[in-house]
Protein backbone atom coordinates (compact mmCIF):
# COMPACT_ATOMS: atom_id res chain seq x y z
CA UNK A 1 0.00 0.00 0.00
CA UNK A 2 1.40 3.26 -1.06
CA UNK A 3 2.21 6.32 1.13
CA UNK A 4 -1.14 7.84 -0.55
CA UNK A 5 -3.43 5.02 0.41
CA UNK A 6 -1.89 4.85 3.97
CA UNK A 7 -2.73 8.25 4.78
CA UNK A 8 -6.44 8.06 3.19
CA UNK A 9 -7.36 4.95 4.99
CA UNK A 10 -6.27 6.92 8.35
CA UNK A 11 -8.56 9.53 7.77
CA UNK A 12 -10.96 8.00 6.65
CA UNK A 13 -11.00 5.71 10.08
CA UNK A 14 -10.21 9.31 11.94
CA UNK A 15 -13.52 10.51 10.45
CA UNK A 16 -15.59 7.46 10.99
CA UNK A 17 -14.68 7.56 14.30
CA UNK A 18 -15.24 11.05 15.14
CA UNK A 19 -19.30 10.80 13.96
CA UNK A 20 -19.25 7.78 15.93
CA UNK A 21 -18.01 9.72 18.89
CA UNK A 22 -20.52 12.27 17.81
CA UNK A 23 -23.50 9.88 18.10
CA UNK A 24 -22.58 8.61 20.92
CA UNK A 25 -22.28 12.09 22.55
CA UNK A 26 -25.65 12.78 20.96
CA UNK A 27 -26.91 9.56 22.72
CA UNK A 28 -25.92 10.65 25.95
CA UNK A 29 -28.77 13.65 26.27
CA UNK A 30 -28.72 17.26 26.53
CA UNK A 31 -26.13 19.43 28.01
CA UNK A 32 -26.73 20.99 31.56
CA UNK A 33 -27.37 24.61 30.49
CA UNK A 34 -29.91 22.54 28.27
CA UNK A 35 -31.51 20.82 31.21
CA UNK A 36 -31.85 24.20 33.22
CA UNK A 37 -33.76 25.71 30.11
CA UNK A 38 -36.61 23.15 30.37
CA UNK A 39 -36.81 23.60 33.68
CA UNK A 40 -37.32 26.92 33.83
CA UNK A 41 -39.81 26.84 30.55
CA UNK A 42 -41.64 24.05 32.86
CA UNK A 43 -41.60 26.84 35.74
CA UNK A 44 -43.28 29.56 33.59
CA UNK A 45 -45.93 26.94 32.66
CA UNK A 46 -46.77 26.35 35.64
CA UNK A 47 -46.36 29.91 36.89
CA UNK A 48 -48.72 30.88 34.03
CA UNK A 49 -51.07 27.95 34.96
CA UNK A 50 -50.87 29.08 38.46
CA UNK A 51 -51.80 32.76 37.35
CA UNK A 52 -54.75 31.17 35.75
CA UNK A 53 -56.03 28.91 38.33
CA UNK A 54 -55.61 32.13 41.13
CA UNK A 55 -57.87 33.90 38.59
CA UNK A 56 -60.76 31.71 38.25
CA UNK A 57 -60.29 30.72 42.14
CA UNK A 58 -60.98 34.76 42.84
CA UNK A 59 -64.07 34.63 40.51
CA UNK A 60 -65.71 31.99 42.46
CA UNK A 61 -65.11 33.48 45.50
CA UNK A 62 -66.55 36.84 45.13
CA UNK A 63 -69.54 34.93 42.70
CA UNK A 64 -70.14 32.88 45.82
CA UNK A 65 -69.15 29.55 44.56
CA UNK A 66 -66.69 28.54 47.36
CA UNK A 67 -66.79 24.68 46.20
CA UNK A 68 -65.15 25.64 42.56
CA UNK A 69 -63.05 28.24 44.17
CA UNK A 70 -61.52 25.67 46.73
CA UNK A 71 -60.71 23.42 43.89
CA UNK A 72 -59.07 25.66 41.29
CA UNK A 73 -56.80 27.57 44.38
CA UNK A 74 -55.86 23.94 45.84
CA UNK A 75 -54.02 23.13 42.21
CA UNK A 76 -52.32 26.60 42.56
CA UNK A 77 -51.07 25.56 46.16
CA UNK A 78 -49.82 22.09 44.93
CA UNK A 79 -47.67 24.13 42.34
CA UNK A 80 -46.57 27.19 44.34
CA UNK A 81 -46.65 25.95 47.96
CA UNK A 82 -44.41 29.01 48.57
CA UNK A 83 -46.57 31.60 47.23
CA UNK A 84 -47.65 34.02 49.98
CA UNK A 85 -50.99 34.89 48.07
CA UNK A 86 -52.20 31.71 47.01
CA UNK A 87 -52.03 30.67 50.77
CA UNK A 88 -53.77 34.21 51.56
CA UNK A 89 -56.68 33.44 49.01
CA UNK A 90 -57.04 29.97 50.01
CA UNK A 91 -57.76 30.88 53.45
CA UNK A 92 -60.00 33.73 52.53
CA UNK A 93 -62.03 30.74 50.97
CA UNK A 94 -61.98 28.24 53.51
CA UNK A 95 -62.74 31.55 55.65
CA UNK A 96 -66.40 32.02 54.01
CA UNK A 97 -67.25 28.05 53.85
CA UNK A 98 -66.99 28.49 58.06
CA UNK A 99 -63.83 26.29 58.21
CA UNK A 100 -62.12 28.40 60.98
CA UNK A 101 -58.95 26.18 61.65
CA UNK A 102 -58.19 25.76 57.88
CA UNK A 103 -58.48 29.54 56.97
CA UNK A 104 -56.14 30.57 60.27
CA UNK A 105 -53.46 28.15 59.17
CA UNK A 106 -53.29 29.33 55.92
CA UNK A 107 -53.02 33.23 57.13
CA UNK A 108 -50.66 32.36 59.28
CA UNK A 109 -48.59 30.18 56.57
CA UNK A 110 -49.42 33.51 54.47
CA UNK A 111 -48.41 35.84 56.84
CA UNK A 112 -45.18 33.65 58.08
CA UNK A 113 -44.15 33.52 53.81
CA UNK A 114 -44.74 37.28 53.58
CA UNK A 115 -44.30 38.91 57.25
CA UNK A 116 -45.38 42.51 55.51
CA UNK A 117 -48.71 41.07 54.47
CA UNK A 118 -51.23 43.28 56.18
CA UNK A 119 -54.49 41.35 54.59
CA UNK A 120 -52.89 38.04 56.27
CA UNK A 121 -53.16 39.65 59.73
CA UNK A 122 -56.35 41.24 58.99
CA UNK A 123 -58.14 38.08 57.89
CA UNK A 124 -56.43 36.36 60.98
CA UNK A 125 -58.30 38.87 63.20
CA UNK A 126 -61.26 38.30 61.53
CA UNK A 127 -60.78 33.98 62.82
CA UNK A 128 -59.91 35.29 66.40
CA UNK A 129 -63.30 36.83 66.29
CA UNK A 130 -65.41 34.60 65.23
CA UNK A 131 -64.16 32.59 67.84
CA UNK A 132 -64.99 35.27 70.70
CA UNK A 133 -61.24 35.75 71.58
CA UNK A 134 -61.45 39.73 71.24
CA UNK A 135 -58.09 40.05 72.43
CA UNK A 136 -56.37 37.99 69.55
CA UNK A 137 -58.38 39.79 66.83
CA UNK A 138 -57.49 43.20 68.18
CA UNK A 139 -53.85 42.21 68.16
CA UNK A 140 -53.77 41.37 64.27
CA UNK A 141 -56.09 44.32 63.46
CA UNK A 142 -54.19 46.40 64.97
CA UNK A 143 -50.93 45.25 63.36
CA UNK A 144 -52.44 45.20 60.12
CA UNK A 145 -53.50 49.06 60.58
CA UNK A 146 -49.65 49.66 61.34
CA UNK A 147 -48.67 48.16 57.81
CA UNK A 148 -51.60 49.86 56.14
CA UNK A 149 -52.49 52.77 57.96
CA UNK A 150 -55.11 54.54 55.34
CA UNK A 151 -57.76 51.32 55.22
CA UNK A 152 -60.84 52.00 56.99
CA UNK A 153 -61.89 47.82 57.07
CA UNK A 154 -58.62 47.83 59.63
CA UNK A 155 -59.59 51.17 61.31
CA UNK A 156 -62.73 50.22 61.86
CA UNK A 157 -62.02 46.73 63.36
CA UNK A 158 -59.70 47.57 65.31
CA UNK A 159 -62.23 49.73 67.13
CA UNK A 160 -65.06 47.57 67.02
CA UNK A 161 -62.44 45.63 68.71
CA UNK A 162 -62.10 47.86 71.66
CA UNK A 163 -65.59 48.35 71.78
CA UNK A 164 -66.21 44.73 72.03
CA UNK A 165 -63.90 44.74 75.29
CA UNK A 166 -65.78 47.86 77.00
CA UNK A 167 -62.76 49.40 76.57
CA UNK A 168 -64.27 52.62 74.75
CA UNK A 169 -62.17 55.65 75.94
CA UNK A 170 -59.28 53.87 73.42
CA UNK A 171 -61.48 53.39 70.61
CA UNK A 172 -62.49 57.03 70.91
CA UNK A 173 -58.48 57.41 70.64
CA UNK A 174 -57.78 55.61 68.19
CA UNK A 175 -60.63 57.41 65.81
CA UNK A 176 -59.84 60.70 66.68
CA UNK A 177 -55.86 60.28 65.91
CA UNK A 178 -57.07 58.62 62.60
CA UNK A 179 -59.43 60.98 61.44
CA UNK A 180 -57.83 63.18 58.85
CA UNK A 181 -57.74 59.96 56.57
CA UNK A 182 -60.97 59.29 57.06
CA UNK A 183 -62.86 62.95 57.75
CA UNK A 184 -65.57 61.68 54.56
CA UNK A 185 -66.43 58.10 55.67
CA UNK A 186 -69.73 56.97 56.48
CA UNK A 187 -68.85 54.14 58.81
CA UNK A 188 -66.63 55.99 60.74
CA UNK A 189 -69.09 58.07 61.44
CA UNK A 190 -71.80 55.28 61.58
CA UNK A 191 -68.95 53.97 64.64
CA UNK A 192 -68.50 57.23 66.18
CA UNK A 193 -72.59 57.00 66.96
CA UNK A 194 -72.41 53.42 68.51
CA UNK A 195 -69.51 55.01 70.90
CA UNK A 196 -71.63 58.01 71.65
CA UNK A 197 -74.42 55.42 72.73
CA UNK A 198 -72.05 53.27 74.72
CA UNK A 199 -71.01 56.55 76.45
CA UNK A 200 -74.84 57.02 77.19
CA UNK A 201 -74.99 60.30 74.78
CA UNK A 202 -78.02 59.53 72.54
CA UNK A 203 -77.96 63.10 70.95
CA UNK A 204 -74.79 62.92 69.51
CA UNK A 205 -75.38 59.20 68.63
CA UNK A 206 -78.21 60.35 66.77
CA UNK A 207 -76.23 63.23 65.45
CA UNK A 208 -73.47 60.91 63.82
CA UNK A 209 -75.86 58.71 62.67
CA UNK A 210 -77.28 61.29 60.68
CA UNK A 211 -73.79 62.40 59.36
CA UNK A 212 -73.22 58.84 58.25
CA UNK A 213 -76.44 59.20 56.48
CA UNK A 214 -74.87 62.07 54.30
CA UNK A 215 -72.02 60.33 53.81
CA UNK A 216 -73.20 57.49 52.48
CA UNK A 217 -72.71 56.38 48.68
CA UNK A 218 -76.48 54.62 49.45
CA UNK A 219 -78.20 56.00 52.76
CA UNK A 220 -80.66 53.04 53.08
CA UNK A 221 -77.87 50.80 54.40
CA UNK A 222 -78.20 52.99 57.31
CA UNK A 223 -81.96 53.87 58.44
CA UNK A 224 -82.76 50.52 60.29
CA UNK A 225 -79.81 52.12 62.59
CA UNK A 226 -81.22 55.57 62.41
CA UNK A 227 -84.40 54.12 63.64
CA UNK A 228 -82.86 52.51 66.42
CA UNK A 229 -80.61 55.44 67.18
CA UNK A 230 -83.76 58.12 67.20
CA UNK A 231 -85.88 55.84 69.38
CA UNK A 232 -82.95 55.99 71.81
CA UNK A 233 -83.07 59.38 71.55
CA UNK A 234 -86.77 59.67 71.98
CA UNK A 235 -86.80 61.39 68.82
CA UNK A 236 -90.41 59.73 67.90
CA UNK A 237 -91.23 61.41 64.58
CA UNK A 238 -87.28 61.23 63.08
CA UNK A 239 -87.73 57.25 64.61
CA UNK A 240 -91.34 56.82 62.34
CA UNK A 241 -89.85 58.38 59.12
CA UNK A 242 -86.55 56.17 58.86
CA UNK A 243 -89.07 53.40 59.99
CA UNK A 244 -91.42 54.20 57.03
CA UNK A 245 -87.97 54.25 54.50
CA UNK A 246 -87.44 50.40 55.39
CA UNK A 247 -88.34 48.04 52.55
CA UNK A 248 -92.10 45.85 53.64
CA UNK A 249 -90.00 42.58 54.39
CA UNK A 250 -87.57 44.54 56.80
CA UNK A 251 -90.13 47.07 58.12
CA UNK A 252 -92.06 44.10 58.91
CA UNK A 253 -90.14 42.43 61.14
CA UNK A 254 -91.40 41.69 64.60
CA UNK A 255 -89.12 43.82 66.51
CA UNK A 256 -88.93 47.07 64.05
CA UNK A 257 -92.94 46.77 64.29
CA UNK A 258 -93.47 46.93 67.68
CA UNK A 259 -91.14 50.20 67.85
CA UNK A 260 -93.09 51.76 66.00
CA UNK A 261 -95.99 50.85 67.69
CA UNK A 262 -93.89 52.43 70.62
CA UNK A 263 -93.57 55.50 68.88
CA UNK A 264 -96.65 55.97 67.88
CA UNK A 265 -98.12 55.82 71.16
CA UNK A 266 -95.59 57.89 72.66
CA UNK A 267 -96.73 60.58 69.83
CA UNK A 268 -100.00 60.41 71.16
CA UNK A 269 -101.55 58.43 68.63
CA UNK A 270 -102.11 54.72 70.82
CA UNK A 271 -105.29 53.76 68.37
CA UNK A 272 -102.95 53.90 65.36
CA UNK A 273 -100.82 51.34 67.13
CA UNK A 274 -103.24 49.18 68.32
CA UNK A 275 -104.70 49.34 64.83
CA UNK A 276 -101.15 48.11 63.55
CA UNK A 277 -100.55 45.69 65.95
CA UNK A 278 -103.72 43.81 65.80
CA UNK A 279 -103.17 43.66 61.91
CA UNK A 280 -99.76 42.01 62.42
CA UNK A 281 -101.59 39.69 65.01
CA UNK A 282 -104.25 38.68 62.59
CA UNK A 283 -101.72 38.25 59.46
CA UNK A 284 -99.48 36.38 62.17
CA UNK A 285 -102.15 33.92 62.24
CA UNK A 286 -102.98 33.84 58.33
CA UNK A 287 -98.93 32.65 58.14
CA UNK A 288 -99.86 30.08 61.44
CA UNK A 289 -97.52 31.98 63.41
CA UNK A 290 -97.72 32.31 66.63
CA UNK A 291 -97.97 35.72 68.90
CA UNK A 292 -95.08 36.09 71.35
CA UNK A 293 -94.96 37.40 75.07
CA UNK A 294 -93.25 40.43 73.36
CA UNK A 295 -96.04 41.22 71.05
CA UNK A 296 -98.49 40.71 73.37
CA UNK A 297 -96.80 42.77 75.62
CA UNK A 298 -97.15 45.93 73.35
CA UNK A 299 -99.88 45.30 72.16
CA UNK A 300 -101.57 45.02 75.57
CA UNK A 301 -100.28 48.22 76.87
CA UNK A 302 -101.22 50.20 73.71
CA UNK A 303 -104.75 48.54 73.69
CA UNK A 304 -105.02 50.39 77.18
CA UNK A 305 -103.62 53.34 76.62
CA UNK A 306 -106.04 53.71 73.26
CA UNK A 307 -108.68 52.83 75.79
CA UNK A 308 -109.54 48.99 74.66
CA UNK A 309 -110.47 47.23 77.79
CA UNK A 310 -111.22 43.98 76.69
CA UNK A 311 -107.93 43.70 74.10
CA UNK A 312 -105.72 44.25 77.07
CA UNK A 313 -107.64 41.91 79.36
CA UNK A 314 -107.33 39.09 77.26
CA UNK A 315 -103.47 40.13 76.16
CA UNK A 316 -102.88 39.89 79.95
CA UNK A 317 -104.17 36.27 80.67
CA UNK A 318 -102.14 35.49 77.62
CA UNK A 319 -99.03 36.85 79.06
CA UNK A 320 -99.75 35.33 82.47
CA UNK A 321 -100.35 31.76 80.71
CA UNK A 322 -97.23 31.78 79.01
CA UNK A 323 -95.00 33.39 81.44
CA UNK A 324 -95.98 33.31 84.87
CA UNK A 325 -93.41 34.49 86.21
CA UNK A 326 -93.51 38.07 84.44
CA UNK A 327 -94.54 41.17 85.43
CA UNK A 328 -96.36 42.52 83.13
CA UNK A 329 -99.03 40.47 82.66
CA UNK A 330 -100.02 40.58 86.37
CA UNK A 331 -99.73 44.73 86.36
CA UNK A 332 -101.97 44.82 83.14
CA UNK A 333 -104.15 42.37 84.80
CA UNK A 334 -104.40 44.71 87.81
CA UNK A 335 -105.01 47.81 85.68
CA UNK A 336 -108.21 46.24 83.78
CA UNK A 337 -109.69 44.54 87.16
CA UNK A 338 -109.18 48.63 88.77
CA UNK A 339 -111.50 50.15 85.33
CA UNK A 340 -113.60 47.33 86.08
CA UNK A 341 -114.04 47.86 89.52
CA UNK A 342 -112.63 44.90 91.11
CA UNK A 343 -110.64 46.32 93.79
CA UNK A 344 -109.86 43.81 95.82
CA UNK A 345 -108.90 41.55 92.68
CA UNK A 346 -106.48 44.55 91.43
CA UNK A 347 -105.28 44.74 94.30
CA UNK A 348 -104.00 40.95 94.47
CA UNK A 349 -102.81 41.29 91.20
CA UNK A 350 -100.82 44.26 91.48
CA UNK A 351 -99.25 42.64 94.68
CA UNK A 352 -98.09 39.76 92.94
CA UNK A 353 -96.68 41.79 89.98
CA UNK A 354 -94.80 43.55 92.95
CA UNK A 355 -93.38 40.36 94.17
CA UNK A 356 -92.27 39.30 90.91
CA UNK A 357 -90.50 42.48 90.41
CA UNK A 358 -89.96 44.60 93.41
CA UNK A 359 -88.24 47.29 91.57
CA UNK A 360 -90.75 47.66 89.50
CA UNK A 361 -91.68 51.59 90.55
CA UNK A 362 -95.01 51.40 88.05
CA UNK A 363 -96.44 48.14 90.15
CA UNK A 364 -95.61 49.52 93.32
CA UNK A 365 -97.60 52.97 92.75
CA UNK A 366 -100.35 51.33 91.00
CA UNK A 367 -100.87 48.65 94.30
CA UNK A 368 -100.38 51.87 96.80
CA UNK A 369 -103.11 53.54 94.50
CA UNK A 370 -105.50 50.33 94.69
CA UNK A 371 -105.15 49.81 98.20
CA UNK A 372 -105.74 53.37 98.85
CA UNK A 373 -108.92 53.19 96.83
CA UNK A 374 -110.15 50.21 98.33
CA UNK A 375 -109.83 51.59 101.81
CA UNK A 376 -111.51 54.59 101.37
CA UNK A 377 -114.65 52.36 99.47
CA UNK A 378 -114.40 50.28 102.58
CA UNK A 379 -114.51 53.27 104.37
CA UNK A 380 -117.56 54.43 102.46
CA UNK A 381 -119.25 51.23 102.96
CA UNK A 382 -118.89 51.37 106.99
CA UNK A 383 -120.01 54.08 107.18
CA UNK A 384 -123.47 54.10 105.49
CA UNK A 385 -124.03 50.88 106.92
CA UNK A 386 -124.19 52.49 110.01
């Protein structure tokens, strides 16, 4: 073999070997900085998936569907088990389906990935009370008000907080240092009354209730309050007219419809409430519902005072059947037995209403004033028997 061929042959095995080489490299798989690329396309996947999942997670929850919501924010957590506001949303669900110990671990696994996450210490408040530890909640609302110092959901629990815990001189505080961030809101203002009635000062309860009112984007939210707020006032009229703004199914209600019965009679117009009280008695009935002690109650006392007798006779031995042990039903019973004449059965009456409630001032003057009358008939008697 010539020089020539020698040298050909070589490369020609040099060659052969070198693509074999380069298959078997090829065989061996991708390169490291290759390996790193598909994982980090793989992490954007799932980062976007994630995105998507969070999304449709937050739709359910504020549309109410807390089942779907759950699911779609559980596949986000088992693909970012790190991720502060997955946790924070996830708890915010289990939060409105009333699971209490889920939602507070996963603000606190919220809270613990992202210590500057003042929604994580809010919504923890919100678990300590629901579970009547006042203490707790006021903690976390109040250290969510120090990260976020302009939102009024943190202002405001924080001194519903102190409220809840009598401790009402600090709420006050804390409202009045906050208030030039808040000088336009309507449930600051709607708070500031509930302190003013916890300090015993209906006027200016009823005064911020009205400013909350004017504040307010819609002012209906607030006249069930106004109503309450005026009748502690003894503001009867202002009491009637948010009364009369309620919608039927609210205004309706058992307890808003005696207080205005209330009202009406302490405006001087008793028949009216009768009227309206017998009509809720007889529509009661209609629905098979029964009358309560309450009811009867009112509607006892304003049958007197409009001058039916017999209505608050028989709303007496109602109250006395049911409750025995009230008051009420003995002093009404006293009151109808004195128009009728029966002295000596008001009498016992009124003296067993005293018994049941000794402090009762209205029981004691209407016995002295029975007795009294009875004694001087007796009197009477004697005397032109002689």
């Amino acid at each position: 073999m010539t020089r020539a061929s020698r040298l050909a042959r070589t490369l020609c095995i040099a060659t052969s070997l070198g693509l074999s080489c380069g298959v078997v490299a090829a065989c061996k798989g991708p390169s490291s900085s290759g390996v790193e690329a598909r994982k980090e396309a793989k992490a954007r996947f799932d980062r976007v998936g994630a995105g998507v999942a969070m999304d449709q997670a937050a739709q359910s929850l504020e549309s109410g569907q807390f089942s779907d919501a759950l699911k779609h924010i559980d596949k986000v957590v088992a693909v970012l088990p790190d991720d502060p506001r997955a946790r924070l949303l996830r708890g915010r669900i289990v939060l409105e389906m009333g699971r209490l110990e889920s939602a507070a671990a996963d603000f606190q696994s919220a809270s613990a990935l992202n210590p500057s996450c003042d929604e994580c210490l809010y919504y923890l408040g919100v678990v300590f009370q629901r579970w009547g530890r006042d203490e707790e909640a006021l903690a976390h609302y109040a250290a969510a008000l120090a990260i976020e110092p302009t939102n009024s959901h943190y202002l405001l629990s924080e001194a519903e907080s102190f409220l809840a815990l009598g401790r009402v001189e600090e709420a006050k505080v804390l409202l009045d240092d906050a208030a030039c961030h808040f000088e336009f809101s309507s449930a600051l203002a709607h708070l500031r009354a509930e302190i003013a009635a916890a300090e015993g000062d209906d006027a200016q309860a009823m005064h911020f209730m009205e400013l909350a009112v004017t504040l307010a984007a819609d002012p209906s939210l607030y006249q069930e309050d106004v109503a309450v707020f005026a009748f502690k006032a003894r503001e009867w009229d202002r009491c009637l007219n948010a009364l009369a703004t309620l919608p039927p199914s609210v205004a309706s209600r058992n307890d808003l419809l005696r207080m205005r019965a209330r009202c009406l009679v302490l405006s001087g117009r008793a028949k009216e409430a009768r009227d309206l009280l017998v009509q809720y008695e007889i529509d009661s009935a209609l629905r098979q519902e029964g009358i309560t002690v309450e009811q009867d109650l009112t509607l006892g006392y304003c049958a007197w005072i409009a001058g039916d007798v017999l209505r608050a006779e028989t709303c007496a031995a109602r109250m006395i059947a049911r409750n025995p042990t009230m008051c009420d039903g003995y002093l009404l019973k006293g009151l109808t037995l004195e128009h009728a004449g029966d002295l000596q059965g008001a009498t016992v009456a009124l003296a067993k209403a005293c018994e049941l409630d000794p402090s009762r001032k209205l029981a004691r003057d209407l016995l002295m004033r029975a007795q009294a009358a009875k004694i001087a008939i007796d009197g009477i008697a004697l005397t032109t028997s002689r």
